[in-house]
PDB file of N, CA and C in Angstrom:
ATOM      1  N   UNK A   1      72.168 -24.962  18.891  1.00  0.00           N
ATOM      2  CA  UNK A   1      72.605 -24.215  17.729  1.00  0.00           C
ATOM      3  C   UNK A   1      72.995 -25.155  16.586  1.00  0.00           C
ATOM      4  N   UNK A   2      73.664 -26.025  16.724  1.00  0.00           N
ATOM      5  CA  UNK A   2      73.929 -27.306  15.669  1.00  0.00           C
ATOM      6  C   UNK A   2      72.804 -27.888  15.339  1.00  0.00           C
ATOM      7  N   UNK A   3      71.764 -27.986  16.089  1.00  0.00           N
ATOM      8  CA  UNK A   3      70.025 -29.139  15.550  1.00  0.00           C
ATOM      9  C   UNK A   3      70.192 -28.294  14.554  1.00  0.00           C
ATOM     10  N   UNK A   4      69.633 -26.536  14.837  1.00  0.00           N
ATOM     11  CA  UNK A   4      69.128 -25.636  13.630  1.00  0.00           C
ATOM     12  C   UNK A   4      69.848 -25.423  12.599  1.00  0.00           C
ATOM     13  N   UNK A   5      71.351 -25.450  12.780  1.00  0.00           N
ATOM     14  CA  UNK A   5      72.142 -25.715  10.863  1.00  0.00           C
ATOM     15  C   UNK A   5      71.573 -27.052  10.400  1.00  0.00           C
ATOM     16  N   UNK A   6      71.257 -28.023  11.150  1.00  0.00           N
ATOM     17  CA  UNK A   6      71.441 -29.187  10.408  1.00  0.00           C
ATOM     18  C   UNK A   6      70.406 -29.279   9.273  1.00  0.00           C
ATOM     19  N   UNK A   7      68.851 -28.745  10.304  1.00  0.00           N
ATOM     20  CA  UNK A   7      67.889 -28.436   9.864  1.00  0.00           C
ATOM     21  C   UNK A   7      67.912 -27.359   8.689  1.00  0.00           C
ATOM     22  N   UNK A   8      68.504 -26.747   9.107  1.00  0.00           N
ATOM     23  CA  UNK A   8      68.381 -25.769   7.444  1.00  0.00           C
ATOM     24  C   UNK A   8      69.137 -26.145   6.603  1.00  0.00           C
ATOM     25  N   UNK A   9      69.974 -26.879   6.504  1.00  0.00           N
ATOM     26  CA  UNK A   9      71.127 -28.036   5.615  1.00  0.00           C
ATOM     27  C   UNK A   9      70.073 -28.720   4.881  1.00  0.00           C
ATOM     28  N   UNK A  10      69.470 -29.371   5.553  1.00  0.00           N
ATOM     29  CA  UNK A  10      68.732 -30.477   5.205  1.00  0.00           C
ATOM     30  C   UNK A  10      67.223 -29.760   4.248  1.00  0.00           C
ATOM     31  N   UNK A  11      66.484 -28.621   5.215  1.00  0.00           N
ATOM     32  CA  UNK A  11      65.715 -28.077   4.245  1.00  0.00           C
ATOM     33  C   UNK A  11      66.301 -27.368   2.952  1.00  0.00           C
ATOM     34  N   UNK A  12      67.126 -26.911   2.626  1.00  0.00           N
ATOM     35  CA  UNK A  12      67.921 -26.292   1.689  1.00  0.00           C
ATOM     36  C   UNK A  12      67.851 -27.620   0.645  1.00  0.00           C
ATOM     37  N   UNK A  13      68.347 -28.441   1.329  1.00  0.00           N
ATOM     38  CA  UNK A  13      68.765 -29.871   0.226  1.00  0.00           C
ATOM     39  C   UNK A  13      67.375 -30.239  -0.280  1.00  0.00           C
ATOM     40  N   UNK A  14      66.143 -30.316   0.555  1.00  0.00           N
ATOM     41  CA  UNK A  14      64.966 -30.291   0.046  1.00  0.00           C
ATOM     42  C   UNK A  14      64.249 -29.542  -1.370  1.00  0.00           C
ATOM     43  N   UNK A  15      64.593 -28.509  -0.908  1.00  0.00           N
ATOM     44  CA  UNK A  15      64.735 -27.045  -1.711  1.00  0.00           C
ATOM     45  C   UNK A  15      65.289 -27.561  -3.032  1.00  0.00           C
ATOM     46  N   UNK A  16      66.563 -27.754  -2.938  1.00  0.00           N
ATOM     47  CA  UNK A  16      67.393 -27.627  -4.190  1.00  0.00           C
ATOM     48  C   UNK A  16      66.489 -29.346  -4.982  1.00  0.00           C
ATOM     49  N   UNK A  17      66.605 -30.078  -4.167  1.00  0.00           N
ATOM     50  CA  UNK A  17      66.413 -31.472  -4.268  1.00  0.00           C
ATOM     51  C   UNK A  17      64.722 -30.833  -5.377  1.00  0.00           C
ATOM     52  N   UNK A  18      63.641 -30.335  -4.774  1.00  0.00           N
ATOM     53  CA  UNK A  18      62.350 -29.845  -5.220  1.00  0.00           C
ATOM     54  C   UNK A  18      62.795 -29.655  -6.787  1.00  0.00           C
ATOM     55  N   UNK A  19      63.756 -28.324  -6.763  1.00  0.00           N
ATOM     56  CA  UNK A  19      63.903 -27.972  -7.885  1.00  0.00           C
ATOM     57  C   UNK A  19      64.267 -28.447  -8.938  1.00  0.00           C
ATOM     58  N   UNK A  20      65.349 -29.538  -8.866  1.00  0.00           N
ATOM     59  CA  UNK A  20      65.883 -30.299  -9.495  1.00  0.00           C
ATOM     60  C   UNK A  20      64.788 -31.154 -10.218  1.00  0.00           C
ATOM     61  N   UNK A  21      63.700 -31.450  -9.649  1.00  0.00           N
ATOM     62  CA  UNK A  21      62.678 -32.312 -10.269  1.00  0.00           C
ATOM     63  C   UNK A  21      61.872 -31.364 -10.778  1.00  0.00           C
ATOM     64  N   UNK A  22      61.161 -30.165 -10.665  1.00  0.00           N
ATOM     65  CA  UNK A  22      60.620 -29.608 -11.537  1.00  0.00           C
ATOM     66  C   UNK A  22      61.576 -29.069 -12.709  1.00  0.00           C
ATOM     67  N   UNK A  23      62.812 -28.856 -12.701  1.00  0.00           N
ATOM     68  CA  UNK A  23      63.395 -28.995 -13.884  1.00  0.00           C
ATOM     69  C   UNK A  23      63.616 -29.625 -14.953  1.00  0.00           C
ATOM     70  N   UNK A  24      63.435 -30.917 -14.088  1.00  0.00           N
ATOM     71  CA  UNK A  24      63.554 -32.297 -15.404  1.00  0.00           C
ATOM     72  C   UNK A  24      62.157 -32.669 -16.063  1.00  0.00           C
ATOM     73  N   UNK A  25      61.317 -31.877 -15.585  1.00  0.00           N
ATOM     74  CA  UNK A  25      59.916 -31.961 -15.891  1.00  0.00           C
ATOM     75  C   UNK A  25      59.563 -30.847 -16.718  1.00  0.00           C
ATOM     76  N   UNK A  26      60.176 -29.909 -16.540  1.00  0.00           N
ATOM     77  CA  UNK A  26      59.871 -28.406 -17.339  1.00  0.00           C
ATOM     78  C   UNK A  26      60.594 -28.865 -18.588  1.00  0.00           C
ATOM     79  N   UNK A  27      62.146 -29.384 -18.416  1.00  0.00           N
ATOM     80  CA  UNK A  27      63.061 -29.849 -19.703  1.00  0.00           C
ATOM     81  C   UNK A  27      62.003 -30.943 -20.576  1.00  0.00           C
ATOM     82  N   UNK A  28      61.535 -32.018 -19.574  1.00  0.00           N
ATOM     83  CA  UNK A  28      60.806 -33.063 -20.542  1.00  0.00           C
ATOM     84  C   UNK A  28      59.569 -32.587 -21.738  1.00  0.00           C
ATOM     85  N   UNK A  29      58.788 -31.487 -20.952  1.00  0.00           N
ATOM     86  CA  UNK A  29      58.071 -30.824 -21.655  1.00  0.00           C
ATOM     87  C   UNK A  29      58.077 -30.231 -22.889  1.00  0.00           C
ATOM     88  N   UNK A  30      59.253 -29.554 -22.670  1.00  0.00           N
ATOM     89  CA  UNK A  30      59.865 -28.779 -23.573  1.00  0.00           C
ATOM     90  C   UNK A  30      60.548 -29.450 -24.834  1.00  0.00           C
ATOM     91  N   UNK A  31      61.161 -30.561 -24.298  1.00  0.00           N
ATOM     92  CA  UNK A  31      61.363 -31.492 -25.210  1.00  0.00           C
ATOM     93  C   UNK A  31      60.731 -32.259 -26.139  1.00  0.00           C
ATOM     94  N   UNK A  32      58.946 -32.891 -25.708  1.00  0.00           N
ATOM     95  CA  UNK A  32      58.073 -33.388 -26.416  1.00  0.00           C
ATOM     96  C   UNK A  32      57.888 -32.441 -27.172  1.00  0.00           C
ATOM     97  N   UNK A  33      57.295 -31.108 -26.518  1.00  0.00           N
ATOM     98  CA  UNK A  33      57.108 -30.101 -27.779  1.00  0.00           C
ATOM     99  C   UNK A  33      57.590 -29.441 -28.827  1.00  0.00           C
ATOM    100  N   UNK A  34      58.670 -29.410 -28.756  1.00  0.00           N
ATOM    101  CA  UNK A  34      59.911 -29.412 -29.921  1.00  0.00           C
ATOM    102  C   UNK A  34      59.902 -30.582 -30.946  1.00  0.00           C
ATOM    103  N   UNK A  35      59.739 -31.850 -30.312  1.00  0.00           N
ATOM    104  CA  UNK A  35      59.371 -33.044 -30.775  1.00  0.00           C
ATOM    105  C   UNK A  35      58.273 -32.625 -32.177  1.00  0.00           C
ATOM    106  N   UNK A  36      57.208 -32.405 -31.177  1.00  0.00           N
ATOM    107  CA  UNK A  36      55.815 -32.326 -32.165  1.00  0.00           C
ATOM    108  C   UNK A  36      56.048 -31.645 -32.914  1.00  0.00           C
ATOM    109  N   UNK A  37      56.434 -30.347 -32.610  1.00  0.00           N
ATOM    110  CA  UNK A  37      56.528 -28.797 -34.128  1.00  0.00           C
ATOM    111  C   UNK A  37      57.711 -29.443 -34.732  1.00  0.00           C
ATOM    112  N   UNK A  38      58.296 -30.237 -34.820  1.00  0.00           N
ATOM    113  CA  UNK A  38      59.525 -30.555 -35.592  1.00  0.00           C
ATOM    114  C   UNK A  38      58.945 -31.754 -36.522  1.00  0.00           C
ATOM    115  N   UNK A  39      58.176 -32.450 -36.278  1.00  0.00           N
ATOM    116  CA  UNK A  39      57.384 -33.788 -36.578  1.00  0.00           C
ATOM    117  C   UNK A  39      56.280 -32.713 -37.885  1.00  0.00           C
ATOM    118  N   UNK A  40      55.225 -31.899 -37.345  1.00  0.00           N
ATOM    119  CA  UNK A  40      54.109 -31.369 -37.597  1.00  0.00           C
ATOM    120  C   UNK A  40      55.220 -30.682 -39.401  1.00  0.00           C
ATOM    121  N   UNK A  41      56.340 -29.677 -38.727  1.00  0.00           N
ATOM    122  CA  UNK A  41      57.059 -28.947 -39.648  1.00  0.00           C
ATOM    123  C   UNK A  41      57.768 -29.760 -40.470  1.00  0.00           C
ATOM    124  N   UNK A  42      58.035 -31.164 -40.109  1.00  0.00           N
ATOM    125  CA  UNK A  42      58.553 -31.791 -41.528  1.00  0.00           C
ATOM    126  C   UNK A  42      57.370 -32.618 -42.469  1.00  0.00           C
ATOM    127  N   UNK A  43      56.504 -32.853 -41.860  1.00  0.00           N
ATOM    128  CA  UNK A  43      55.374 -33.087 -42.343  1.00  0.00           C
ATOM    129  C   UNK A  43      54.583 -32.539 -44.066  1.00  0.00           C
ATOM    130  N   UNK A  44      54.599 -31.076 -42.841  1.00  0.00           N
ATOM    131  CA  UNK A  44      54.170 -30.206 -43.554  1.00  0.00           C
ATOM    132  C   UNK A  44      54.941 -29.810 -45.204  1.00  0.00           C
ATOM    133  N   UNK A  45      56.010 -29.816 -44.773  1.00  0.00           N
ATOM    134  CA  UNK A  45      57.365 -29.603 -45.868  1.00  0.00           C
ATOM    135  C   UNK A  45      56.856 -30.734 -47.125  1.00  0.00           C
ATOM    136  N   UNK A  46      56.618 -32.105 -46.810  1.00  0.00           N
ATOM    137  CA  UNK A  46      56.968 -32.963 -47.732  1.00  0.00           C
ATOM    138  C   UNK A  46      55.077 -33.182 -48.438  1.00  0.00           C
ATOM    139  N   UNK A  47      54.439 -32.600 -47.427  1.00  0.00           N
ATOM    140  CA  UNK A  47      53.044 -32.271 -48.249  1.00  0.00           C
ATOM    141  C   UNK A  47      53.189 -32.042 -49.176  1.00  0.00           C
ATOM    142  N   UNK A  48      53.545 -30.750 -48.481  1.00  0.00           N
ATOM    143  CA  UNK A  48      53.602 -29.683 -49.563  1.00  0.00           C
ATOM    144  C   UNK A  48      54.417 -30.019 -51.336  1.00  0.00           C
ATOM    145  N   UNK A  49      55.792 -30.266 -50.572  1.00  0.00           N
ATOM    146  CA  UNK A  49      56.593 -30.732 -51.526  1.00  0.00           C
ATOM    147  C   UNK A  49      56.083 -31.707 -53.316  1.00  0.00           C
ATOM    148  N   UNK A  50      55.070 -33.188 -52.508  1.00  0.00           N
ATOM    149  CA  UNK A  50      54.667 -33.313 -53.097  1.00  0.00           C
ATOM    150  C   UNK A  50      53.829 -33.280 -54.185  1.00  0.00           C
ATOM    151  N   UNK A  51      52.879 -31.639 -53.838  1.00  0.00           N
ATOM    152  CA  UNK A  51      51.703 -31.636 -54.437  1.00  0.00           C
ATOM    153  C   UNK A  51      52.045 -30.488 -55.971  1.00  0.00           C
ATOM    154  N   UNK A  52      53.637 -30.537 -55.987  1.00  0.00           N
ATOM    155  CA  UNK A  52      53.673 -29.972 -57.469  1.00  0.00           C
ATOM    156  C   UNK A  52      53.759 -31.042 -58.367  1.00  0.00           C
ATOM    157  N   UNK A  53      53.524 -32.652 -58.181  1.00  0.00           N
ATOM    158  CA  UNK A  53      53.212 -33.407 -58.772  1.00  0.00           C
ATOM    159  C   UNK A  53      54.880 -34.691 -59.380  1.00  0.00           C
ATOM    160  N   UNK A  54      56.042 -33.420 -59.624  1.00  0.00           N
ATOM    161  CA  UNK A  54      57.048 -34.290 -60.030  1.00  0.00           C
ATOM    162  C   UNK A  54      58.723 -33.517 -58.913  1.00  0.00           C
ATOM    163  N   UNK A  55      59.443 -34.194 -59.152  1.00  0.00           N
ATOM    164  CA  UNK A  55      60.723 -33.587 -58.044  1.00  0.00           C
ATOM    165  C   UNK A  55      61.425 -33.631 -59.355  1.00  0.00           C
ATOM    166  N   UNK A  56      61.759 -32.458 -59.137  1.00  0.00           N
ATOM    167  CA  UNK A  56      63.206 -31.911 -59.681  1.00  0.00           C
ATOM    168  C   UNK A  56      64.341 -32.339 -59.320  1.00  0.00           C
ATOM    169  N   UNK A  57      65.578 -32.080 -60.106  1.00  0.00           N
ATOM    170  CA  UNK A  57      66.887 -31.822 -59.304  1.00  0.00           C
ATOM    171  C   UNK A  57      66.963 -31.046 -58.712  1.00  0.00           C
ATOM    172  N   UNK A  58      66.193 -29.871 -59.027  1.00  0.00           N
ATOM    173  CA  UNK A  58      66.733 -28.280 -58.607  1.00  0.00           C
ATOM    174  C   UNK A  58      65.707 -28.303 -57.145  1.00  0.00           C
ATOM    175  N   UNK A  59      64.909 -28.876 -56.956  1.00  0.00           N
ATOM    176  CA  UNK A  59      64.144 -28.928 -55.646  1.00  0.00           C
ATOM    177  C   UNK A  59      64.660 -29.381 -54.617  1.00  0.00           C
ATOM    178  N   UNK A  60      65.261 -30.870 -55.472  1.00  0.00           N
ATOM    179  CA  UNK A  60      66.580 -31.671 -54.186  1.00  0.00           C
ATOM    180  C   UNK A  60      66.992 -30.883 -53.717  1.00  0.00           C
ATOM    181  N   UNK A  61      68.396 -30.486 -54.592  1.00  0.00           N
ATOM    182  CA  UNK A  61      69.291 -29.784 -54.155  1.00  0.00           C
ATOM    183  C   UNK A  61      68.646 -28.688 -53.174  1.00  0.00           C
ATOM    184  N   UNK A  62      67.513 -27.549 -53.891  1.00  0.00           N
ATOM    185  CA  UNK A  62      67.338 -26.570 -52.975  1.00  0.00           C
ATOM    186  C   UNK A  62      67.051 -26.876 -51.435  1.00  0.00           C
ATOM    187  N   UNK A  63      66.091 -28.268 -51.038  1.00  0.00           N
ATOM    188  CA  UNK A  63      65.738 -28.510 -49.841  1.00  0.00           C
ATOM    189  C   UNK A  63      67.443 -28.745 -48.957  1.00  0.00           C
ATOM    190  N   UNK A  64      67.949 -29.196 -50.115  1.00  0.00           N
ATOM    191  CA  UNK A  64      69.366 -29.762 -49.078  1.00  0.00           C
ATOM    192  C   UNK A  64      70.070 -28.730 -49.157  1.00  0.00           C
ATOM    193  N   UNK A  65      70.360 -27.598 -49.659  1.00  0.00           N
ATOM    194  CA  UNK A  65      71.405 -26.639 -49.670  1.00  0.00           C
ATOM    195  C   UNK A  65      70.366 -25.681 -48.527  1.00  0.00           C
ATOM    196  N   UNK A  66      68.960 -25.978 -48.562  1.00  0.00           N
ATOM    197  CA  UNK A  66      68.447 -25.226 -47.166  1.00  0.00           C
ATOM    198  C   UNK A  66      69.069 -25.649 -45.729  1.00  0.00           C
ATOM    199  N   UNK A  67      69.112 -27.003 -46.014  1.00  0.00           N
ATOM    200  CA  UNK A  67      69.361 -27.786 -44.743  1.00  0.00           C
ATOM    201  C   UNK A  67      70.552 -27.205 -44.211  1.00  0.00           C
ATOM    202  N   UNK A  68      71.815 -27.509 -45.859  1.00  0.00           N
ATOM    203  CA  UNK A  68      73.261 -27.244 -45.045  1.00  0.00           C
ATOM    204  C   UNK A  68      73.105 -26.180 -44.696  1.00  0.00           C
ATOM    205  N   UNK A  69      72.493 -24.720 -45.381  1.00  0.00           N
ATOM    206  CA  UNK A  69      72.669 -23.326 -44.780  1.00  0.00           C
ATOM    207  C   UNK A  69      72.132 -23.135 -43.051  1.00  0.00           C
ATOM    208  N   UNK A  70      71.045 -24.101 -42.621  1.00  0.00           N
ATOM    209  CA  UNK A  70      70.448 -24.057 -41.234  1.00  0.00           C
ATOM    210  C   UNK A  70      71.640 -24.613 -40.567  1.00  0.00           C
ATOM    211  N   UNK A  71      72.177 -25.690 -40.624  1.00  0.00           N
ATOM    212  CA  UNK A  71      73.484 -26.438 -39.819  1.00  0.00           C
ATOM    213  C   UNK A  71      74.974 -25.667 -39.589  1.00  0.00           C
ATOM    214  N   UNK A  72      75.097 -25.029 -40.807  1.00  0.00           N
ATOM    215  CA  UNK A  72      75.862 -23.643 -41.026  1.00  0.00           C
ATOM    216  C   UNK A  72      76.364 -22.411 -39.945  1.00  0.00           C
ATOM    217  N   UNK A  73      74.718 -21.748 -40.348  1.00  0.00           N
ATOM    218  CA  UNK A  73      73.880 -20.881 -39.485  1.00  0.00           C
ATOM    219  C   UNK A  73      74.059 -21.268 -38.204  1.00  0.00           C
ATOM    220  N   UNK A  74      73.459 -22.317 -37.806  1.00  0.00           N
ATOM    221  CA  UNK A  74      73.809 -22.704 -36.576  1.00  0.00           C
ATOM    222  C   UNK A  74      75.068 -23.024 -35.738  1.00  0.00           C
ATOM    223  N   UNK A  75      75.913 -23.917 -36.350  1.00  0.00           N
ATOM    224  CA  UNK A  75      77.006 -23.636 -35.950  1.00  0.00           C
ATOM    225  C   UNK A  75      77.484 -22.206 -36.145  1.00  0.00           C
ATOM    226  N   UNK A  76      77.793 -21.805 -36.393  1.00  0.00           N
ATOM    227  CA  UNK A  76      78.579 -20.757 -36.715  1.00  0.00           C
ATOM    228  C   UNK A  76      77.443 -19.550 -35.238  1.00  0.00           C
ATOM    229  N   UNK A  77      76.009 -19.692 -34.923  1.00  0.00           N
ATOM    230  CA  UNK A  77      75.964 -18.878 -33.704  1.00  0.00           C
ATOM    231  C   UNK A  77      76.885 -19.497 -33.212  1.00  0.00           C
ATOM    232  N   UNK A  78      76.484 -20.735 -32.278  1.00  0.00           N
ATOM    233  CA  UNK A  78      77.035 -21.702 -31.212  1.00  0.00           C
ATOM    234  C   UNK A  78      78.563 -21.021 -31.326  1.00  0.00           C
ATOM    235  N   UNK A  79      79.437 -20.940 -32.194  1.00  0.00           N
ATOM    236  CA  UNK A  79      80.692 -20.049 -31.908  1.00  0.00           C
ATOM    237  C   UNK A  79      80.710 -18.622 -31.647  1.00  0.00           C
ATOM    238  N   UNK A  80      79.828 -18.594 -31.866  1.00  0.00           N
ATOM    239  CA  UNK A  80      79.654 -16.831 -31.345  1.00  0.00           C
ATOM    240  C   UNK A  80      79.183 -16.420 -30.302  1.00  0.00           C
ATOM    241  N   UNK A  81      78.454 -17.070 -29.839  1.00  0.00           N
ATOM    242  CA  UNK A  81      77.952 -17.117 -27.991  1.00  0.00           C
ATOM    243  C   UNK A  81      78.904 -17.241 -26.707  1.00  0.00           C
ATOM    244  N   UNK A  82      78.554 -16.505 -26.000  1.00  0.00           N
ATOM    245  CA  UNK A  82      80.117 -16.421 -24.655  1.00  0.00           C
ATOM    246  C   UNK A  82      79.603 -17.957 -24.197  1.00  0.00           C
ATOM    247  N   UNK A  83      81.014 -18.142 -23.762  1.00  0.00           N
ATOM    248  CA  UNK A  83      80.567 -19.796 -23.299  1.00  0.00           C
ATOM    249  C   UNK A  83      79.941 -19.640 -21.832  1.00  0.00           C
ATOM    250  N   UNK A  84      79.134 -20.197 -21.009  1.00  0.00           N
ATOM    251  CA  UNK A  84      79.239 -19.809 -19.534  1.00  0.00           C
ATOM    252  C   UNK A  84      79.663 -20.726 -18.543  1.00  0.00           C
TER     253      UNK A  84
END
């Protein structure tokens, strides 16, 4: 009766042990790709940006008063979410 806990101790730890590595692999994934659309999306922004030919003040400012409103926004969920 003790071999068979040990054995299912040990497969369990396998188990959990399995999962633990496809997690850090699902996270890594997830991570490059956030990477890229974040890379691709600022990219894109300063294309763009450029091709009205001259920068404003009023463009500065607007890209950066976008920024602070996203950091904002964001904080302000992150306090609103139940913690778990």
């Amino acid at each position: 009766m003790v071999h068979r806990e040990i054995i299912t101790w040990v497969d369990d730890g396998y188990v959990i042990a399995f999962g633990l590595v496809l997690l850090s692999i699902y996270s890594a994934a997830l991570t490059f790709t956030a990477g890229l659309l974040t890379v691709a999306a600022v990219e894109e922004m300063l294309s763009e940006s450029h091709e009205s030919g001259e920068d404003s003040h009023i463009s500065i400012m607007a890209f950066v008063g976008g920024f602070v409103l996203f950091v904002l926004v964001s904080a302000g969920l992150e306090g609103l979410l139940p913690k778990s």
